[in-house]
N, C-alpha and C. Protein backbone atom coordinates (compact mmCIF):
# COMPACT_ATOMS: atom_id res chain seq x y z
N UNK A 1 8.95 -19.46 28.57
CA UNK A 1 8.74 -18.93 29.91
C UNK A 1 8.53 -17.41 29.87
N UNK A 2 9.44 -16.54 28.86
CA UNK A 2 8.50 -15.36 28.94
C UNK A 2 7.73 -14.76 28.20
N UNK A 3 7.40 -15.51 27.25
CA UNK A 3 6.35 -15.27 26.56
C UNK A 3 4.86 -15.17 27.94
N UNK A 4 4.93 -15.89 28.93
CA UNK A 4 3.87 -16.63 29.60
C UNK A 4 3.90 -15.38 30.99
N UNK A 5 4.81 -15.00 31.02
CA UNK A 5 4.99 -13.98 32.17
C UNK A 5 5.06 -12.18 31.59
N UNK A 6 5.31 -12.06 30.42
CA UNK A 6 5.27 -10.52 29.46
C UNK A 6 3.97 -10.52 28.73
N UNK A 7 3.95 -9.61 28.43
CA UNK A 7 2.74 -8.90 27.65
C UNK A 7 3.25 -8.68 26.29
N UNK A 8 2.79 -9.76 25.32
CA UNK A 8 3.00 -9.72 24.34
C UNK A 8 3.29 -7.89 23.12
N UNK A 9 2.17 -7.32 23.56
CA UNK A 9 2.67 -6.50 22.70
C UNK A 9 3.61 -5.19 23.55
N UNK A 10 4.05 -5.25 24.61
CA UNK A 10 4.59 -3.98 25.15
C UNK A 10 6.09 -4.79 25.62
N UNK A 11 6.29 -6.11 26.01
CA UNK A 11 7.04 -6.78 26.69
C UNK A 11 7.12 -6.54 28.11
N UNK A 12 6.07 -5.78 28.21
CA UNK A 12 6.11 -5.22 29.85
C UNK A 12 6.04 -6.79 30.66
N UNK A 13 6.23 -6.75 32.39
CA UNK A 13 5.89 -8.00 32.56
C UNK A 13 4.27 -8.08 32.77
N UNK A 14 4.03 -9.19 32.38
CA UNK A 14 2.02 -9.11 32.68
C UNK A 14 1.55 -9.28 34.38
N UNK A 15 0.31 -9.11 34.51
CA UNK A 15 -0.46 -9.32 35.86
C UNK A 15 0.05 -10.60 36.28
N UNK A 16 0.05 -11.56 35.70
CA UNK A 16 0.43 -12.81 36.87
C UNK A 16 2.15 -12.30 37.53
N UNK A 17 2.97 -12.31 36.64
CA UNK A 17 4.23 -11.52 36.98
C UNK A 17 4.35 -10.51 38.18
N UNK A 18 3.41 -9.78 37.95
CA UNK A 18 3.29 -8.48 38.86
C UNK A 18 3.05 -8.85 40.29
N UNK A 19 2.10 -9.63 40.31
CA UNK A 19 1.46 -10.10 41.47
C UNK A 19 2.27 -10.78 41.94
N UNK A 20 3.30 -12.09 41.59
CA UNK A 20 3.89 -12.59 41.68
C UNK A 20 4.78 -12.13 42.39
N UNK A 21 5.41 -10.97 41.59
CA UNK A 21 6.99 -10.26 42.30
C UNK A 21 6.25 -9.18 43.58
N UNK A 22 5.11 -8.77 43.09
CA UNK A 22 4.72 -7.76 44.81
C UNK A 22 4.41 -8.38 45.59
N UNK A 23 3.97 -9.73 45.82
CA UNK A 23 3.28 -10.68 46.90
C UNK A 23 5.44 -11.13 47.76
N UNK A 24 5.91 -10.99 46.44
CA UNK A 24 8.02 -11.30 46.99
C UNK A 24 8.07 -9.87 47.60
N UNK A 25 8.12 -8.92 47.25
CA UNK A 25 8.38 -7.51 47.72
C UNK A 25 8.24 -7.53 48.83
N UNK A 26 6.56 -7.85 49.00
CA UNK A 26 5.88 -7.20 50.63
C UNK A 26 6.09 -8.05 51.47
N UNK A 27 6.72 -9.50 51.39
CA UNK A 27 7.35 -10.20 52.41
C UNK A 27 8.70 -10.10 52.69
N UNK A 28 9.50 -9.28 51.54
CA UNK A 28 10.86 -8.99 52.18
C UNK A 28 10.92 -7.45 52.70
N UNK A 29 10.00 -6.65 51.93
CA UNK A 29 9.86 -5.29 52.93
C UNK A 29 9.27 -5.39 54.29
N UNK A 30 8.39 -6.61 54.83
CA UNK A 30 8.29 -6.88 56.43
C UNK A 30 9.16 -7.53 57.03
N UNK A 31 9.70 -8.18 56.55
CA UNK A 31 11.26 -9.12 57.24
C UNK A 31 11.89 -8.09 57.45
N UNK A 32 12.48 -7.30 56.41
CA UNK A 32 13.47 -6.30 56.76
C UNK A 32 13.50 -5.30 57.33
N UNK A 33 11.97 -4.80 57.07
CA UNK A 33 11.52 -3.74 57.65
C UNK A 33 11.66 -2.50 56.41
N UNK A 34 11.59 -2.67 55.14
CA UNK A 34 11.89 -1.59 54.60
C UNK A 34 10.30 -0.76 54.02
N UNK A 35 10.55 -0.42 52.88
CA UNK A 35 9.08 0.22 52.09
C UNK A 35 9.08 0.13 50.83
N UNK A 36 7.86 -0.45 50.06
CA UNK A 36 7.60 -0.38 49.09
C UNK A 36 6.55 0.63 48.22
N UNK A 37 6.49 0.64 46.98
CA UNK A 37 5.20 1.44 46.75
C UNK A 37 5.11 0.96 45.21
N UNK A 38 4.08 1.11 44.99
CA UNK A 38 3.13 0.49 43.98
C UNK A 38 2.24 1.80 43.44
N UNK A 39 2.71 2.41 41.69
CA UNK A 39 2.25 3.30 40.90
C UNK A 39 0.85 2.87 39.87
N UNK A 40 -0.45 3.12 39.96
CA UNK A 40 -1.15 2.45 39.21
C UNK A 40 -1.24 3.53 37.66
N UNK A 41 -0.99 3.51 36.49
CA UNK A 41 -1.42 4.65 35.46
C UNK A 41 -2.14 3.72 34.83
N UNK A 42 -3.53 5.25 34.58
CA UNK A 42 -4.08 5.03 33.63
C UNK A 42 -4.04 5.79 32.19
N UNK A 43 -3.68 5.88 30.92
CA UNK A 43 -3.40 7.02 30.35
C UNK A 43 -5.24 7.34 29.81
N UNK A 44 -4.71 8.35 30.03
CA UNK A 44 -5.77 9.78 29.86
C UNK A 44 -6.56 9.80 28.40
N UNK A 45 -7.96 9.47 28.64
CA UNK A 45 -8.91 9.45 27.30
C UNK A 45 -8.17 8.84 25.56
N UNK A 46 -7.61 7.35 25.79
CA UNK A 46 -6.86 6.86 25.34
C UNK A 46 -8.01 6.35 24.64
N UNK A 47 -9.03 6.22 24.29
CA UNK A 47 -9.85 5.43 23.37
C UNK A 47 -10.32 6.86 22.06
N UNK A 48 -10.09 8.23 22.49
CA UNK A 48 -10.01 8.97 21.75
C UNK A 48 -8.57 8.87 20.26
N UNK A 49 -7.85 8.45 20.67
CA UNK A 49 -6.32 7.63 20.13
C UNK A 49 -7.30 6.49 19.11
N UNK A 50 -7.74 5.70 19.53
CA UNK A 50 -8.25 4.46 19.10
C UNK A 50 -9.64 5.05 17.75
N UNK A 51 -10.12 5.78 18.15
CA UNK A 51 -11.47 6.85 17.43
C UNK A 51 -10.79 7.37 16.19
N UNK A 52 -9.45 8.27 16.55
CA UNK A 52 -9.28 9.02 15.43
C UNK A 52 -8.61 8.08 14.79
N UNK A 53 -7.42 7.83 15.59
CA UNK A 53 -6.37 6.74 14.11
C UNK A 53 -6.04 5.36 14.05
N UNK A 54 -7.58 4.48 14.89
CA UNK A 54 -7.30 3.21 14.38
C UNK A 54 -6.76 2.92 15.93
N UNK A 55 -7.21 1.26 15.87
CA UNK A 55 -6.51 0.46 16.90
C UNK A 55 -5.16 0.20 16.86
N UNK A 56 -4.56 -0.09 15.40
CA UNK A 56 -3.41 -0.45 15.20
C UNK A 56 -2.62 0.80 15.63
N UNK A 57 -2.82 2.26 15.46
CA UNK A 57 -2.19 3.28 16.07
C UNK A 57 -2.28 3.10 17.46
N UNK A 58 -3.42 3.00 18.47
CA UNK A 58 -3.52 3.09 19.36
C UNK A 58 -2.70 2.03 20.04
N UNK A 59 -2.40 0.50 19.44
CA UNK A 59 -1.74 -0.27 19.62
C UNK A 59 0.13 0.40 19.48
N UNK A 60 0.30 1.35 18.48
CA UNK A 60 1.81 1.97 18.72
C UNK A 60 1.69 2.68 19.88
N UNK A 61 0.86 3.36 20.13
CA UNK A 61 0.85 4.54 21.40
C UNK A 61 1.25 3.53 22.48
N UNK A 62 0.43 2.63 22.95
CA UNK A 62 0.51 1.85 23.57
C UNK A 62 1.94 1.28 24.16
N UNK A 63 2.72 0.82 23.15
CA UNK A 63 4.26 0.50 22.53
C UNK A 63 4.93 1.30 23.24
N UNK A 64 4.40 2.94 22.55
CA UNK A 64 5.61 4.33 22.44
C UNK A 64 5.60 4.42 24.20
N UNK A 65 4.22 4.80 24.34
CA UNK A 65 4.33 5.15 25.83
C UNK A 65 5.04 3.95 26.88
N UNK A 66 4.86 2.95 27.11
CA UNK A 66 5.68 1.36 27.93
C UNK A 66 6.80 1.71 27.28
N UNK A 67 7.69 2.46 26.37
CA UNK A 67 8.55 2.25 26.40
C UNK A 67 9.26 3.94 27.39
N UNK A 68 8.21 4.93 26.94
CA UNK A 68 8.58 5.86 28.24
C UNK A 68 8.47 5.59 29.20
N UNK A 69 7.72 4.84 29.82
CA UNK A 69 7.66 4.40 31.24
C UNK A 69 8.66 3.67 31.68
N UNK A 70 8.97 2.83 30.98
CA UNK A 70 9.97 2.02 31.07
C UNK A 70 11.43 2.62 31.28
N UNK A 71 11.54 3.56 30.53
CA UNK A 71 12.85 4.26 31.07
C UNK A 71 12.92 5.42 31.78
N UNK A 72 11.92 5.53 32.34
CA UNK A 72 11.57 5.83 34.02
C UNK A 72 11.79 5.21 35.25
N UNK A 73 12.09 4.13 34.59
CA UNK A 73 12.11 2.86 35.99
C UNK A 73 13.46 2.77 36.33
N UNK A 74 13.80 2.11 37.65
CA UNK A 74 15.07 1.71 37.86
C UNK A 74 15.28 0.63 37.15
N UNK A 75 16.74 0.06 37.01
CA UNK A 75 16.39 -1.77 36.90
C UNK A 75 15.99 -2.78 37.66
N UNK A 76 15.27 -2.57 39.34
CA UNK A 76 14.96 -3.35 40.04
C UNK A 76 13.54 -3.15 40.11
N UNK A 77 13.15 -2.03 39.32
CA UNK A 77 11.59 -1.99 39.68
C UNK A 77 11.14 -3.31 38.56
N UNK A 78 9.88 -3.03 38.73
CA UNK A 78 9.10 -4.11 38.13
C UNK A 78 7.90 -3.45 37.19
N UNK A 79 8.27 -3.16 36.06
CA UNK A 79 7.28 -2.74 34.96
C UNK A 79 6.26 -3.23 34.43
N UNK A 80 4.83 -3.22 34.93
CA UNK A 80 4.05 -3.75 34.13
C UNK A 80 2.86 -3.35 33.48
N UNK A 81 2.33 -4.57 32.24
CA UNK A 81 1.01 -3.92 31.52
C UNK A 81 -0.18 -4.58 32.21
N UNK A 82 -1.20 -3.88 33.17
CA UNK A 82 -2.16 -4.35 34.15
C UNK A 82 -3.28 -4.98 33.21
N UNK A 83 -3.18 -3.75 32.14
CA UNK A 83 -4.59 -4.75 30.70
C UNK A 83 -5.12 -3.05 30.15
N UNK A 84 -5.40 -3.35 28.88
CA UNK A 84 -5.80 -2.05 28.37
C UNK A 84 -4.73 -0.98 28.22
N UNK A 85 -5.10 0.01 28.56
CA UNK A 85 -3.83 0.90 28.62
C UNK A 85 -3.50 1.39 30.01
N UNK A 86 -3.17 0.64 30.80
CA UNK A 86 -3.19 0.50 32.63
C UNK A 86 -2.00 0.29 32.53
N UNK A 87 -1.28 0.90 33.13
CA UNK A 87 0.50 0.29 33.92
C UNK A 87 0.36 0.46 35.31
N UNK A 88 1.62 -0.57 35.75
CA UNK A 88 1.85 -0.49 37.39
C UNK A 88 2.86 -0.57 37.11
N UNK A 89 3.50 -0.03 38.14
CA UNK A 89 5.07 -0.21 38.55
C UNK A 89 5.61 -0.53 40.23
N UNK A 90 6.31 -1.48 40.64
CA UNK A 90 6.42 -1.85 41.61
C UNK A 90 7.84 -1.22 41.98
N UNK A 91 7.82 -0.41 42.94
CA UNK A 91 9.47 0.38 43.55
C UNK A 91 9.61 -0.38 44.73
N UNK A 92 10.65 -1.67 44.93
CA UNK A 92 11.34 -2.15 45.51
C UNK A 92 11.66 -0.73 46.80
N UNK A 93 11.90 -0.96 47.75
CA UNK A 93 12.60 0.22 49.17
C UNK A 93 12.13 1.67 48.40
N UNK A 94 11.43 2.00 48.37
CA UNK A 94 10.63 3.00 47.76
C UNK A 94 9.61 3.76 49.05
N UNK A 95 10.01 5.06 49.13
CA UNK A 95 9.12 5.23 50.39
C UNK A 95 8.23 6.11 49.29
N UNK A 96 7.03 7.12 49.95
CA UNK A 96 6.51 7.96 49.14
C UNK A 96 6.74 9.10 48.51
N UNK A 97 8.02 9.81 49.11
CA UNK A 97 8.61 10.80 48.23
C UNK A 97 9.60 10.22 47.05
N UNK A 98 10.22 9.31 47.47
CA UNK A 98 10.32 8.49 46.15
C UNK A 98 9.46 7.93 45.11
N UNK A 99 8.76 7.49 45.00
CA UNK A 99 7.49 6.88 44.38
C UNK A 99 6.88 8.43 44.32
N UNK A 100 6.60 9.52 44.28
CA UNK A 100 5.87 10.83 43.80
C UNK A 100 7.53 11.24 42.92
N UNK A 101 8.20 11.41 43.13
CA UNK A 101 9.21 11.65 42.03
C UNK A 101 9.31 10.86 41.03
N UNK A 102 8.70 9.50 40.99
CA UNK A 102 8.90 8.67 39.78
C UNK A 102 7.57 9.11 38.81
N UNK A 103 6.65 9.01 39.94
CA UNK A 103 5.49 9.31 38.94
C UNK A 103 5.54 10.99 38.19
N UNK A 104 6.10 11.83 39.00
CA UNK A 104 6.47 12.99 38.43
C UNK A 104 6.62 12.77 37.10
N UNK A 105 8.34 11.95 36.96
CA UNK A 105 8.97 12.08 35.74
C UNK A 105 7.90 11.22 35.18
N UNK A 106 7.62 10.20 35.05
CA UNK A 106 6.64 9.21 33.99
C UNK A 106 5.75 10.59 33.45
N UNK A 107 5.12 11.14 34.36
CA UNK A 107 3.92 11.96 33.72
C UNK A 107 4.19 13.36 32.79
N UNK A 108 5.74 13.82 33.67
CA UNK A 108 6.22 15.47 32.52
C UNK A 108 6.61 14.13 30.97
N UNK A 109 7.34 13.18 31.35
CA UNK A 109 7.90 12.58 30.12
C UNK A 109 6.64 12.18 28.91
N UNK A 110 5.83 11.55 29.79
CA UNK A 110 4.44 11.31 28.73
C UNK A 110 4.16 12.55 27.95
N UNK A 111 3.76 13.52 29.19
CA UNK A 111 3.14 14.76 28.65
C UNK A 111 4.05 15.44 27.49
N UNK A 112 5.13 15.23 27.41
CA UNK A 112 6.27 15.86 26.96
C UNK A 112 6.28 15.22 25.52
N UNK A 113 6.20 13.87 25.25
CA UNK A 113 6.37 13.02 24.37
C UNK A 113 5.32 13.22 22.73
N UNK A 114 5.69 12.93 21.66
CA UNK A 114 4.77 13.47 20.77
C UNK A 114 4.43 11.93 20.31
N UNK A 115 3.56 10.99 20.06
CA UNK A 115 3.80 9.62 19.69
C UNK A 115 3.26 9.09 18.39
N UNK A 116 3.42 8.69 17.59
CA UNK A 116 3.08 8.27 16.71
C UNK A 116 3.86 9.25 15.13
N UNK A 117 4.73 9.84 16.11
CA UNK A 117 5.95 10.77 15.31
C UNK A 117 6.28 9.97 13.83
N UNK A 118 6.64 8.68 13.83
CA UNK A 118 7.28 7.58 12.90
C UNK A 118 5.88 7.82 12.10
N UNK A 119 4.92 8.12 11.86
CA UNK A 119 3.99 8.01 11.12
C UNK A 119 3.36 9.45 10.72
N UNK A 120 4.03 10.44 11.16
CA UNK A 120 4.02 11.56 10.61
C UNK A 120 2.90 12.83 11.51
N UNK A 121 2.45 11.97 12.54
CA UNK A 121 1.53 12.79 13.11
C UNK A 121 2.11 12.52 14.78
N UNK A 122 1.73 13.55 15.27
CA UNK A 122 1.65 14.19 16.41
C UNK A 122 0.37 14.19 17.88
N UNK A 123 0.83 12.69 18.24
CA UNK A 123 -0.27 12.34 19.19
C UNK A 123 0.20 13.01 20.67
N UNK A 124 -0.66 13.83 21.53
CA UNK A 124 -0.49 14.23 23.02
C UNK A 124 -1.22 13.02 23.67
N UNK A 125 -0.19 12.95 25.28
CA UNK A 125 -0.92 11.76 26.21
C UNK A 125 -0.51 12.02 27.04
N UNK A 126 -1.70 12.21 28.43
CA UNK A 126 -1.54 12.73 29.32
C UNK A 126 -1.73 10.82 29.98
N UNK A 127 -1.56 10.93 31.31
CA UNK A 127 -1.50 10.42 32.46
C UNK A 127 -2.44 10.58 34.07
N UNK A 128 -3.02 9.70 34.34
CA UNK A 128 -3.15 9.20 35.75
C UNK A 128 -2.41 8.58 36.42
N UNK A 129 -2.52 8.88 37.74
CA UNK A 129 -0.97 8.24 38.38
C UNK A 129 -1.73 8.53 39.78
N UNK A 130 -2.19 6.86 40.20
CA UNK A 130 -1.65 6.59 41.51
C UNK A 130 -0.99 5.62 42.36
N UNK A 131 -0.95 6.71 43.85
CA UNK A 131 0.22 6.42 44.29
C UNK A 131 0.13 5.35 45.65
N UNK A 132 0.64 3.96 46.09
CA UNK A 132 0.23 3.61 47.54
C UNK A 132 1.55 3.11 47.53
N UNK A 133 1.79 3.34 49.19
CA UNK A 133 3.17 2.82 50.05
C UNK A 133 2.39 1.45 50.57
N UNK A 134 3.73 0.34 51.22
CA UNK A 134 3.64 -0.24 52.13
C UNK A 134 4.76 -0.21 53.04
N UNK A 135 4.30 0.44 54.59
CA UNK A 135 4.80 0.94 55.56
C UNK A 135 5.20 -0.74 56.23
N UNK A 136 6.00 -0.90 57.16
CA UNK A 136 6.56 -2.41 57.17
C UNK A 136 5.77 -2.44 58.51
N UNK A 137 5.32 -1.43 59.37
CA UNK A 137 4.55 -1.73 60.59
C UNK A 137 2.69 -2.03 60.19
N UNK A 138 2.26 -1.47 59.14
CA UNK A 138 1.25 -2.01 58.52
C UNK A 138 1.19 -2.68 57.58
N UNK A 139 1.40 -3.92 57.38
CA UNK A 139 1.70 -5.50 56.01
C UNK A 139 -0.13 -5.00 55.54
N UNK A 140 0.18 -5.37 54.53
CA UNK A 140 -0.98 -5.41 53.41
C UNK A 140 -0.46 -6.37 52.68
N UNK A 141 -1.47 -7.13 52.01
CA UNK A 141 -1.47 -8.29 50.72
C UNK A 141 -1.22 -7.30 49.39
N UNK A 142 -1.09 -8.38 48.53
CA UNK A 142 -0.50 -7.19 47.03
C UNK A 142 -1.95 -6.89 46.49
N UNK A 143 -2.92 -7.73 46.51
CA UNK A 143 -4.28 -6.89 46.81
C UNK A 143 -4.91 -5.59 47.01
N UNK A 144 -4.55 -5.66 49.00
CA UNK A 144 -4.98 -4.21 48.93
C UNK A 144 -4.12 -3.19 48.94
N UNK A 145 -2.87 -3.41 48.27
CA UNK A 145 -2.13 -2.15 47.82
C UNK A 145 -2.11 -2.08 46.73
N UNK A 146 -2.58 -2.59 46.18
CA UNK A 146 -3.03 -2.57 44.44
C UNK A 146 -4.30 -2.48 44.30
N UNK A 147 -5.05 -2.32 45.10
CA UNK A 147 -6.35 -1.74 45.08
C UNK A 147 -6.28 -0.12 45.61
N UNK A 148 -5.42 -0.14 46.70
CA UNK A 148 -5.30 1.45 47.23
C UNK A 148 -4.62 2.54 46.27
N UNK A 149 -3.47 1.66 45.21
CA UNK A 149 -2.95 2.65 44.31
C UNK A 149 -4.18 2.60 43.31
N UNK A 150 -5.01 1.92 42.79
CA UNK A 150 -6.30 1.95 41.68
C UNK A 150 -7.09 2.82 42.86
N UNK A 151 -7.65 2.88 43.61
CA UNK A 151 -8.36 3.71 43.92
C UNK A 151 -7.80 5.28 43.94
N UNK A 152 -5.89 5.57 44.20
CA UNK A 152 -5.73 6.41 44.28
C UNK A 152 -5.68 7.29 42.79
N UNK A 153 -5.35 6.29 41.65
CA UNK A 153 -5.15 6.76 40.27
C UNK A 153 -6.87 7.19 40.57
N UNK A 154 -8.18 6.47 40.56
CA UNK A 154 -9.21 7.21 40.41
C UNK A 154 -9.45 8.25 40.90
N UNK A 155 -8.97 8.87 42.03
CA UNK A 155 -9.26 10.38 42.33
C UNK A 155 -8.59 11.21 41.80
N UNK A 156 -7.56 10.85 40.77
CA UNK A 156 -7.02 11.79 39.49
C UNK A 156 -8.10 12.07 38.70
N UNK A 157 -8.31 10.90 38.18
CA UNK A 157 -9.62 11.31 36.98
C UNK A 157 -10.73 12.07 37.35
N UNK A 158 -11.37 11.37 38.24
CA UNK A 158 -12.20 12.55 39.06
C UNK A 158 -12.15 13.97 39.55
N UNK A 159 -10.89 13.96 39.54
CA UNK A 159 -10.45 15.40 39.75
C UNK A 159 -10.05 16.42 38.37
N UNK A 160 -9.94 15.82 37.43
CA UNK A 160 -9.53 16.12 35.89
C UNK A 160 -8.72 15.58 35.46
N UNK A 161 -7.82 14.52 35.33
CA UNK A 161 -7.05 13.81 34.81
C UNK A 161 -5.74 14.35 34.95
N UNK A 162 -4.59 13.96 34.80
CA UNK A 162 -3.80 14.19 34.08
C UNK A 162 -2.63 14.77 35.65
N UNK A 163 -2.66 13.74 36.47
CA UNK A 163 -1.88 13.95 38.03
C UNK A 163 -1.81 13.29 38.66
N UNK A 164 -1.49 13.11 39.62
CA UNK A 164 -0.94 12.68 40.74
C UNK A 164 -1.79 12.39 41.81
N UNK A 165 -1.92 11.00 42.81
CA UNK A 165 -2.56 11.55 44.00
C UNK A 165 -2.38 10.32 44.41
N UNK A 166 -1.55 10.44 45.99
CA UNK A 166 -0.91 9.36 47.08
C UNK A 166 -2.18 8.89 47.89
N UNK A 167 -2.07 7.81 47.64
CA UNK A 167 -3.39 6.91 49.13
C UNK A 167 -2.90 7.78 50.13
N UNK A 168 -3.96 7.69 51.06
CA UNK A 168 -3.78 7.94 52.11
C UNK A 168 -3.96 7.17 53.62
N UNK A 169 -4.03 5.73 52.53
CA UNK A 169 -4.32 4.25 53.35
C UNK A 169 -2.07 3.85 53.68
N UNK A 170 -2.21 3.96 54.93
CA UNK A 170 -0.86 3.21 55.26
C UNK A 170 -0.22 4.26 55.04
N UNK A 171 -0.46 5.48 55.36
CA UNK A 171 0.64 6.33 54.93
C UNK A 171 1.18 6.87 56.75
């Protein structure tokens, strides 16, 4: 059973998982009335990783970083690997200044991090990070708030990589 719901090489939980637990989220954040928010990262010119030292490195980066992210998270959030080198993270009662402080730390911690240390070299990795709420007076499907945080991670890149930037859908 979790082989079928994790992502084999990160143990993150996978896309069916994700979807799964945000489609549970956004029906108990409208019952209750609370807020959720949903972090999309993309890490930053990550096929340059893959160019210089190999897939199998890029496959540790991969590892090193899900495991920084990961201890970024609360234990109720929901950590996952979207595909490639994509994470989401689902913040249970999470309004948006919460959810911009998480992505904060994920992104100084990445930036901060040297990876592929165990092998004697010194990899930098920056971060995209976006950000969407769900407000309990506007319900959205896990869809389009997982489309609004992917659209919001794209106006990072577009802007130069390596930041922050909150939808401004449902806010």
């Amino acid at each position: 059973r979790h082989v079928a719901s994790h992502d084999a090489l990160t143990g993150l939980a996978n896309r069916p998982l994700l979807h799964e637990r945000l489609t549970h989220a956004i029906q108990r954040a409208v019952r209750k009335q609370t807020r959720i928010a949903v972090l999309f990262l993309d890490l930053d010119s990550f096929k340059s990783v893959n160019d210089a030292h190999g897939h199998l490195a890029g496959s540790k980066v991969l590892m090193e970083a899900a495991a920084v992210i990961r201890g970024c998270a609360r234990e109720t959030d929901v950590v996952a690997r979207f595909g490639g080198d994509e994470f989401t993270l689902l913040l249970p009662d999470t309004n948006v200044e919460g959810a911009v402080q998480v992505a904060e730390r994920i992104r100084d911690r990445l930036r901060a991090s040297r990876f592929l240390a165990s092998d004697g070299l010194s990899v930098r990795q920056t971060v995209s990070i976006g950000v969407a709420t769900l407000q309990p007076d506007k319900p959205r499907t896990a869809d389009e708030l997982m489309k609004a945080a992917d659209m919001a991670m794209y106006r990072v890149k577009a802007s130069g990589k390596d930041g922050i930037y909150v939808s401004e859908e449902g806010l």
